[in-house]
Structure formats: C-alpha cells, structure tokens
PDB file of N, CA and C in Angstrom:
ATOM      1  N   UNK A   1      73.992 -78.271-119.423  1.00  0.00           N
ATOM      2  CA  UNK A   1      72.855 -78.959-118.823  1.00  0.00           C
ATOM      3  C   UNK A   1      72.698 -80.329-119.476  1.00  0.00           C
ATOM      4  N   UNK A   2      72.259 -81.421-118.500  1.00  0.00           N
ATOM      5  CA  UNK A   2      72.116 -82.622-119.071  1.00  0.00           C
ATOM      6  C   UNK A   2      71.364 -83.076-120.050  1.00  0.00           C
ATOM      7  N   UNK A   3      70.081 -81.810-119.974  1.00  0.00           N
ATOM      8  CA  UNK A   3      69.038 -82.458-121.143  1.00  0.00           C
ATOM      9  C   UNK A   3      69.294 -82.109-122.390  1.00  0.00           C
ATOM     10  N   UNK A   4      70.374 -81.404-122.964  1.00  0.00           N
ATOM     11  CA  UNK A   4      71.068 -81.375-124.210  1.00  0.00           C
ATOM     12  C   UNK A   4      70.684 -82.758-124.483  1.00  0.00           C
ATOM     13  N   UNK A   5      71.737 -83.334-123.727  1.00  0.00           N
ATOM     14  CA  UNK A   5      72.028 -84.762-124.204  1.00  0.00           C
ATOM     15  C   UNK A   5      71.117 -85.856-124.420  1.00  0.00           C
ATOM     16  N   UNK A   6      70.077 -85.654-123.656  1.00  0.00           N
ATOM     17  CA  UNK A   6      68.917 -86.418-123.794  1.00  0.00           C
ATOM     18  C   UNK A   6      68.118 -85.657-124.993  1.00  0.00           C
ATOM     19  N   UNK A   7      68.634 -85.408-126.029  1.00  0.00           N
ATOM     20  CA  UNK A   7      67.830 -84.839-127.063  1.00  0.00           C
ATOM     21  C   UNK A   7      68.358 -85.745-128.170  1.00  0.00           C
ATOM     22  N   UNK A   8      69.544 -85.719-128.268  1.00  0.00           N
ATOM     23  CA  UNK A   8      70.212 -86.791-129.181  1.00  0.00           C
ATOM     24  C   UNK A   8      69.840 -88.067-129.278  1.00  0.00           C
ATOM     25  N   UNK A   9      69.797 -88.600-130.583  1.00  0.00           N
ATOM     26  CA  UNK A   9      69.680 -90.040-131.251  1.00  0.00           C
ATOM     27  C   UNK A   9      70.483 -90.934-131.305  1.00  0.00           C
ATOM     28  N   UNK A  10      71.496 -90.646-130.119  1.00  0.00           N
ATOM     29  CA  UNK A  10      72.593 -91.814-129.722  1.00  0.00           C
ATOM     30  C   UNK A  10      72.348 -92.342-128.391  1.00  0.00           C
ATOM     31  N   UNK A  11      73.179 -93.031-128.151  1.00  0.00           N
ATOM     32  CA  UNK A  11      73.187 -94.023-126.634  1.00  0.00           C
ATOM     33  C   UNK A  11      73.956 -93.373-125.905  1.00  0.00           C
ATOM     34  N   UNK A  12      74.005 -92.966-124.539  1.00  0.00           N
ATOM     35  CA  UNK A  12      74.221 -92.214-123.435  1.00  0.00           C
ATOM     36  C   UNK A  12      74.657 -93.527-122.211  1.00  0.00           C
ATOM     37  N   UNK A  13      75.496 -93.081-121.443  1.00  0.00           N
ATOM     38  CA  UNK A  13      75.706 -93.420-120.516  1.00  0.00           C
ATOM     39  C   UNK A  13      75.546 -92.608-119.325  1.00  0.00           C
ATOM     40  N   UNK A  14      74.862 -93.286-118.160  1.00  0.00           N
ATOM     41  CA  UNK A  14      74.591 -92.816-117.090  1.00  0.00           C
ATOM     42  C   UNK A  14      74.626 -93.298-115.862  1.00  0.00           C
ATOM     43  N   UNK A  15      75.149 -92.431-115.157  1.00  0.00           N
ATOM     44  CA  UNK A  15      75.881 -93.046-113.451  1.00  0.00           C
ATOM     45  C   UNK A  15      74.860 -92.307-112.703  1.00  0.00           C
ATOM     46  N   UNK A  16      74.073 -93.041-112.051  1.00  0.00           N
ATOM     47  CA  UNK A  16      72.799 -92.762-111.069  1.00  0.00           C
ATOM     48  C   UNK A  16      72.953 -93.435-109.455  1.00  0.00           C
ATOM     49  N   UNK A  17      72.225 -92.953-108.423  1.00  0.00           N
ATOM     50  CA  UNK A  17      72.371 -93.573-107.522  1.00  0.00           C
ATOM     51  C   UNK A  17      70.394 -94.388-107.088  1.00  0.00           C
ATOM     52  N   UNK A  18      70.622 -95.315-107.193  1.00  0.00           N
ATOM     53  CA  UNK A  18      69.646 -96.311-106.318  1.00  0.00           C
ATOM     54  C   UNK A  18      69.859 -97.221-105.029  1.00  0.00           C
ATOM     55  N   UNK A  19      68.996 -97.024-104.454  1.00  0.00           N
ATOM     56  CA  UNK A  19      69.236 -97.615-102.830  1.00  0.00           C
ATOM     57  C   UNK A  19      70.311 -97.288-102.329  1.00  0.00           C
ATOM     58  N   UNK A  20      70.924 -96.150-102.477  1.00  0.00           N
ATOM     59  CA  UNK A  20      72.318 -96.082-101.848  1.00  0.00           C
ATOM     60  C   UNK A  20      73.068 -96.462-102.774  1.00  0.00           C
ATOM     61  N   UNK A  21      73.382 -96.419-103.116  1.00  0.00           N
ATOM     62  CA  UNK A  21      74.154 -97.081-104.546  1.00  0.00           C
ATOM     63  C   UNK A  21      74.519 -97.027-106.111  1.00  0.00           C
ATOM     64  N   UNK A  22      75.856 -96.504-106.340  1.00  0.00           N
ATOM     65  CA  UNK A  22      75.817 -96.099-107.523  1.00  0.00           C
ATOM     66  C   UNK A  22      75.640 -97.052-108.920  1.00  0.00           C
ATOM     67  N   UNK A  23      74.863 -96.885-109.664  1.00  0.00           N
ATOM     68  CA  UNK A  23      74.892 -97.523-110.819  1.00  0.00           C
ATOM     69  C   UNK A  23      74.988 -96.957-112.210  1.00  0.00           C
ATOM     70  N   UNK A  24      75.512 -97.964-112.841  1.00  0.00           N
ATOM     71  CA  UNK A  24      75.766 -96.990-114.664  1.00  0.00           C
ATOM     72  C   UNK A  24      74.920 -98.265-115.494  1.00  0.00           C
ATOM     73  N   UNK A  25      74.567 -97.442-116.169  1.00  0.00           N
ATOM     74  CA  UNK A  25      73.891 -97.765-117.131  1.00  0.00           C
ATOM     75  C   UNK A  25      73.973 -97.071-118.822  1.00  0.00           C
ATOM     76  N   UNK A  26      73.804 -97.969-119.598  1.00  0.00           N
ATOM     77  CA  UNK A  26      73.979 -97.430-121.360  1.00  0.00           C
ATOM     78  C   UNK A  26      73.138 -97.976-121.737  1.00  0.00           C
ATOM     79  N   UNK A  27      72.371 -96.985-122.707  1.00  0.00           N
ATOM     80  CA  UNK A  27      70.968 -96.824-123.896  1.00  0.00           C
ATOM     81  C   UNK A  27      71.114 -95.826-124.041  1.00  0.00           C
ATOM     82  N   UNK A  28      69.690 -95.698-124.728  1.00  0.00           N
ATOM     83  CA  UNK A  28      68.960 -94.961-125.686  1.00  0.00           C
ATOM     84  C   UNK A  28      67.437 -94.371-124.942  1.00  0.00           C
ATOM     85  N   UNK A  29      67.491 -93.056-124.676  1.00  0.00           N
ATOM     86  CA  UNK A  29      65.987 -92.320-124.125  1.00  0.00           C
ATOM     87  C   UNK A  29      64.975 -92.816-125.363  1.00  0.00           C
ATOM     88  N   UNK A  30      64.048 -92.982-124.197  1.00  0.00           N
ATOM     89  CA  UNK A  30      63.152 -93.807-125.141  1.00  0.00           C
ATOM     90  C   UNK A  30      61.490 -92.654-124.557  1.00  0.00           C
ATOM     91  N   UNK A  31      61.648 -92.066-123.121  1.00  0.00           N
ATOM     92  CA  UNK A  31      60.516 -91.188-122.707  1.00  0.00           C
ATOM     93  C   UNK A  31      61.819 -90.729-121.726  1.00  0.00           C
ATOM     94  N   UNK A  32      61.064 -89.342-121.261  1.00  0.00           N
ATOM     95  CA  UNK A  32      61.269 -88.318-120.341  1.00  0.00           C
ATOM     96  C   UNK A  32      60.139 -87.832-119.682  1.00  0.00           C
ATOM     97  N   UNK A  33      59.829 -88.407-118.643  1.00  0.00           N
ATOM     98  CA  UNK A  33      58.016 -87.967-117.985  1.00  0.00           C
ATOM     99  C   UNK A  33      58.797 -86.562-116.995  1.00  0.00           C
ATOM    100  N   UNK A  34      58.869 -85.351-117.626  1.00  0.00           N
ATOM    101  CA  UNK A  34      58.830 -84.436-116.373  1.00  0.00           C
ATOM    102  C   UNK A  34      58.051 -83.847-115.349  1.00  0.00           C
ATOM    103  N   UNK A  35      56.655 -84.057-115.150  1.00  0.00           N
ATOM    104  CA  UNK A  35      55.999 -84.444-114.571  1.00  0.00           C
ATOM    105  C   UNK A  35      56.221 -85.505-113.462  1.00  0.00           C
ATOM    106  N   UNK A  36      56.279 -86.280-113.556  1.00  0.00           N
ATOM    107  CA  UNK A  36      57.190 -87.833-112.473  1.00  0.00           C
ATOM    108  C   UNK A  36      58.673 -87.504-111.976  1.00  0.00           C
ATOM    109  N   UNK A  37      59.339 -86.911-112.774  1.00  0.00           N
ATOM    110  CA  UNK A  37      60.869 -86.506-112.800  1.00  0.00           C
ATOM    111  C   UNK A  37      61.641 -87.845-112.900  1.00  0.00           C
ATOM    112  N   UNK A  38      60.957 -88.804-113.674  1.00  0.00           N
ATOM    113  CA  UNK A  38      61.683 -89.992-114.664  1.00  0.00           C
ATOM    114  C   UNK A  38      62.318 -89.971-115.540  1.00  0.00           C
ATOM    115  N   UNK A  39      63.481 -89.979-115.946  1.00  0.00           N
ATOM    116  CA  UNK A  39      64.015 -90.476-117.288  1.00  0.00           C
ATOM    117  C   UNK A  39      63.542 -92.426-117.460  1.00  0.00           C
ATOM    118  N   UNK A  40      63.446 -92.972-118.532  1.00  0.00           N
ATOM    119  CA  UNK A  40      63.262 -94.237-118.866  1.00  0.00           C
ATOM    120  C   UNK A  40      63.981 -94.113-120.417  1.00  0.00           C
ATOM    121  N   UNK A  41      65.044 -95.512-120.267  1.00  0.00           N
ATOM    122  CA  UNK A  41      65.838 -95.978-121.200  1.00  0.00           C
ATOM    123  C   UNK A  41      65.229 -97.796-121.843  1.00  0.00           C
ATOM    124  N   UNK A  42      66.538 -97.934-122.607  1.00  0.00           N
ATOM    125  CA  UNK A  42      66.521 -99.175-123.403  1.00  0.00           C
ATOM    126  C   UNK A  42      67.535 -99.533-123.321  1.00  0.00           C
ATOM    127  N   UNK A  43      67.839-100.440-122.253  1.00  0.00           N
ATOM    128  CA  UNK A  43      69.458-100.903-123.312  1.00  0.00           C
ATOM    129  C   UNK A  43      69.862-101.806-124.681  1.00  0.00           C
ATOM    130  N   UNK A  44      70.803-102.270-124.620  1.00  0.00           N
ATOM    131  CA  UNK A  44      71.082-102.756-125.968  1.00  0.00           C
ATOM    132  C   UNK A  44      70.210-104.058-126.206  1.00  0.00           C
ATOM    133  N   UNK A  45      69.669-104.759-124.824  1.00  0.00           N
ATOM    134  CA  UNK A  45      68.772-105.988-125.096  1.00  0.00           C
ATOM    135  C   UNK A  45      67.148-105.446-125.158  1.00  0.00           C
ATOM    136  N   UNK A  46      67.152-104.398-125.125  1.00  0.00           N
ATOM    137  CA  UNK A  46      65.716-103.653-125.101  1.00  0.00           C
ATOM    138  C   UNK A  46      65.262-103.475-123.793  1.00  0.00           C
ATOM    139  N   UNK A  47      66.011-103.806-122.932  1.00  0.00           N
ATOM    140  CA  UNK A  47      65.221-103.794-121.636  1.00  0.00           C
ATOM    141  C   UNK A  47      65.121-102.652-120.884  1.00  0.00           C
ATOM    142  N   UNK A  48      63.936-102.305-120.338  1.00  0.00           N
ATOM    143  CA  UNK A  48      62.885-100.512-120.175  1.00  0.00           C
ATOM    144  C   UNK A  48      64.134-100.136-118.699  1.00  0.00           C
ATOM    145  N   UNK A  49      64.560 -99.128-118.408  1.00  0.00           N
ATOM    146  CA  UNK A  49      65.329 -99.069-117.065  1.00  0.00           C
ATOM    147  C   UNK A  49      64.450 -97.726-117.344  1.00  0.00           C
ATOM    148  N   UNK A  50      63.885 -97.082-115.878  1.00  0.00           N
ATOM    149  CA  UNK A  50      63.870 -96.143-115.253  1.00  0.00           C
ATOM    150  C   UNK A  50      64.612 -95.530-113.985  1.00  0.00           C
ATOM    151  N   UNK A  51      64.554 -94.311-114.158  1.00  0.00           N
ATOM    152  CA  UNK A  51      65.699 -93.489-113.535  1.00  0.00           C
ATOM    153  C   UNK A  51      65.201 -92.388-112.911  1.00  0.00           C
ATOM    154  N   UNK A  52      65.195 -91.931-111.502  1.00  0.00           N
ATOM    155  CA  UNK A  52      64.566 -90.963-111.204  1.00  0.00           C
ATOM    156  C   UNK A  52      65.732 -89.363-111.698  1.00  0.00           C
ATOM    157  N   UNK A  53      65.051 -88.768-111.682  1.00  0.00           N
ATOM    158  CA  UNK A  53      65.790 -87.484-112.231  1.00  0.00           C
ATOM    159  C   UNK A  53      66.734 -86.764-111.130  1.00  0.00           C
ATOM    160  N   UNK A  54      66.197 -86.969-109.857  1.00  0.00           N
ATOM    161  CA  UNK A  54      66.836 -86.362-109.163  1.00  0.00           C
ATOM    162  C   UNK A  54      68.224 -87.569-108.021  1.00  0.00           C
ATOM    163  N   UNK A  55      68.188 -88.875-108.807  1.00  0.00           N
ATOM    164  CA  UNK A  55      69.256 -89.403-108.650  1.00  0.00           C
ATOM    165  C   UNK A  55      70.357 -89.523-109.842  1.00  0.00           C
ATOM    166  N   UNK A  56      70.097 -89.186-110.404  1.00  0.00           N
ATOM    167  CA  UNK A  56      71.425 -88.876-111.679  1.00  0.00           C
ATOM    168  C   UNK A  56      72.307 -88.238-111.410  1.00  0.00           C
ATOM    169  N   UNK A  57      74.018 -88.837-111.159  1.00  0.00           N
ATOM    170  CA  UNK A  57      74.803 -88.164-111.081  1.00  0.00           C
ATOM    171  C   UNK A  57      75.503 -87.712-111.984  1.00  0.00           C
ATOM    172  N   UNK A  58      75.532 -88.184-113.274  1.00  0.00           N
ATOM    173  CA  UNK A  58      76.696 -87.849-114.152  1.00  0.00           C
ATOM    174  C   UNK A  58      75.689 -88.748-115.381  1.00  0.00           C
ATOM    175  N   UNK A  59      75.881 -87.799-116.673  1.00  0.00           N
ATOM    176  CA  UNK A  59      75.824 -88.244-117.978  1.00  0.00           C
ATOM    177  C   UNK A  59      76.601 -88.264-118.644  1.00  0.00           C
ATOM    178  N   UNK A  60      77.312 -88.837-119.859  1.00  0.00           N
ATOM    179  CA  UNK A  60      77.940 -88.616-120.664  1.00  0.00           C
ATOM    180  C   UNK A  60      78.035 -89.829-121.561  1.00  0.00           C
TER     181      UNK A  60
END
C-alpha cells in the first residue's frame, strides 16, 4: 500500500493524473488531509503541490 511510503522522512516521487494528464512530481509530504482525500507536498524549492488521492497513479 502506498501510505507506507508516505510515512517516511524522505522525498518520494509521484506520477498523478490532472486534467487529463499525467504528471510527476518529487518532495517531501508535508500534510495528508484524509478527510479531503489530498495528499500536499514540497518540492525542493518549497513550493506547496496538492494532489488529489484518488488521482495518483504510481509512487515510488
């Protein structure tokens, strides 16, 4: 399961789809609202990316 990985204190990469469209992205979980079914990251310039949960295709 993916949320192993979102437990760890390293940077993750993640291939999500928005608007039709796949995107990857690398950070660091910074919140997990399960409630909303958001993940929200940081990347390396600090900048906040949110992610809906149920467009995530692949972590690693």
């Amino acid at each position: 399961m993916f949320l192993k990985k979102l437990t760890q204190n390293s940077p993750i990469t993640i291939d999500y789809y928005k608007n039709g469209d796949i995107k990857t992205c690398k950070g660091l979980v910074y919140r997990l609202d399960l409630n909303e079914q958001i993940l929200s990251l940081k990347d390396e310039k600090q900048k906040a990316i949110s992610i809906r949960l149920s467009g995530i295709k692949q972590i690693y």
